[in-house]
Protein backbone atom coordinates (compact mmCIF):
# COMPACT_ATOMS: atom_id res chain seq x y z
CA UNK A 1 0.00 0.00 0.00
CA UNK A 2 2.58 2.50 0.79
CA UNK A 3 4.42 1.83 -2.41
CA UNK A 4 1.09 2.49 -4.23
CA UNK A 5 0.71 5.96 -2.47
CA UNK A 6 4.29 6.79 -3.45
CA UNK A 7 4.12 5.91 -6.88
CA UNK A 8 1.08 8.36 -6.91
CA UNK A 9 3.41 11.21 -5.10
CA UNK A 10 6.04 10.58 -7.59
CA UNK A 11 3.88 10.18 -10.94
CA UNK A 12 1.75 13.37 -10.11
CA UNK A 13 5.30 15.42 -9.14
CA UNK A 14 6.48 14.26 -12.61
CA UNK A 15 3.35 15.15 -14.13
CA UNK A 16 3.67 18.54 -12.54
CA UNK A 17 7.14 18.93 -13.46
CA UNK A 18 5.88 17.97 -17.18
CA UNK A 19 2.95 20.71 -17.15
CA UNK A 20 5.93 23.44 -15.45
CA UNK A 21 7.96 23.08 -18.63
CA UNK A 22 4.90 23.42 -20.82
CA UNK A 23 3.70 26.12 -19.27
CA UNK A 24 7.65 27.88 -19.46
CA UNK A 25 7.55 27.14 -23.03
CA UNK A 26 4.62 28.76 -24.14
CA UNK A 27 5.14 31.78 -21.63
CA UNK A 28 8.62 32.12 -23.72
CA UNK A 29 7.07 31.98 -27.16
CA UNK A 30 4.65 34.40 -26.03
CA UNK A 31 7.13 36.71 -24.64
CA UNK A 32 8.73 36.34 -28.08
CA UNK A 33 5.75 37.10 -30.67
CA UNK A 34 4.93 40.43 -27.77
CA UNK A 35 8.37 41.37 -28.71
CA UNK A 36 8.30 40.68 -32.21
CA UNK A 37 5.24 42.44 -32.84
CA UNK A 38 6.29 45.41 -30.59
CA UNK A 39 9.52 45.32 -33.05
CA UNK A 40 7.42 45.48 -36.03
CA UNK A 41 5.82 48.59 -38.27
CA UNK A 42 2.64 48.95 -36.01
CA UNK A 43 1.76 52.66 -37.82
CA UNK A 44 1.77 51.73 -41.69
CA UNK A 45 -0.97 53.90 -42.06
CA UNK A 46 0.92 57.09 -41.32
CA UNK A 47 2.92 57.05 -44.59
CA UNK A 48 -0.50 56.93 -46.49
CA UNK A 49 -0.63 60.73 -47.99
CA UNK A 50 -4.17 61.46 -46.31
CA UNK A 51 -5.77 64.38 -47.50
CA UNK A 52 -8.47 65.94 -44.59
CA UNK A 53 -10.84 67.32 -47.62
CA UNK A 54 -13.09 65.16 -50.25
CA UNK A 55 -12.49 67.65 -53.08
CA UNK A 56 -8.85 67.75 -52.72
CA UNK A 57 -8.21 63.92 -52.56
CA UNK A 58 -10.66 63.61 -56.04
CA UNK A 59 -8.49 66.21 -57.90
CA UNK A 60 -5.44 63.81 -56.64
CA UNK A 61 -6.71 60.75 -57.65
CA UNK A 62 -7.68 62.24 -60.94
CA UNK A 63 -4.17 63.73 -61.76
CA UNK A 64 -2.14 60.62 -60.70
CA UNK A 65 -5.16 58.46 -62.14
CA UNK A 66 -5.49 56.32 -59.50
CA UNK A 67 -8.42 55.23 -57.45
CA UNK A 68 -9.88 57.03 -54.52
CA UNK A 69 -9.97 55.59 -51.20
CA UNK A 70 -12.38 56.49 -48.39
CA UNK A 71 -11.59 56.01 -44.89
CA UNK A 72 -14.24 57.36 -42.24
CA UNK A 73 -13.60 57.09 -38.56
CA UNK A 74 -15.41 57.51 -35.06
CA UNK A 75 -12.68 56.93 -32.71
CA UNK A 76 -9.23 57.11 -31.89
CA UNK A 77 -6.60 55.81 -34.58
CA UNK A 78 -3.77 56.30 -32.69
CA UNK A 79 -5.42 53.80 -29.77
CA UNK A 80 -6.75 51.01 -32.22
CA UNK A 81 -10.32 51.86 -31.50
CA UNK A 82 -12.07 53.06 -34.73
């Protein structure tokens, strides 16, 4: 009997030991995508030319002939929440 109740001690310390290294692994590769995101071009959108008026950004598109693109917004760009 007390070999029984040791085996249990033993297999669930291993088993725990086993989850512990899982667990250390996949809090390391998420420490490393944070990073590589946080390393990456997060603002792309600020090299887009933006023009603030409708008429302006028409007589663009017209002279480079290219198509317009509309972007309307309620919200904060520079937070993510648009």
């Amino acid at each position: 009997m007390m070999r029984k109740g040791l085996s249990l001690v033993l297999a669930a310390g291993f088993a725990g030991a086993v989850a512990n290294a899982a667990n250390n692994s996949e809090a390391e590769w998420i420490a490393k995508r944070v990073a590589q995101i946080k390393e990456s071009e997060s603002r792309p959108w600020t090299k887009v030319p933006w023009v603030a008026s409708l008429l302006e950004a028409r007589r663009i598109s017209q002279d480079e002939q290219r198509p317009l693109f509309l972007f309307s917004s309620e919200g904060n760009l520079d937070t993510g929440r648009c």
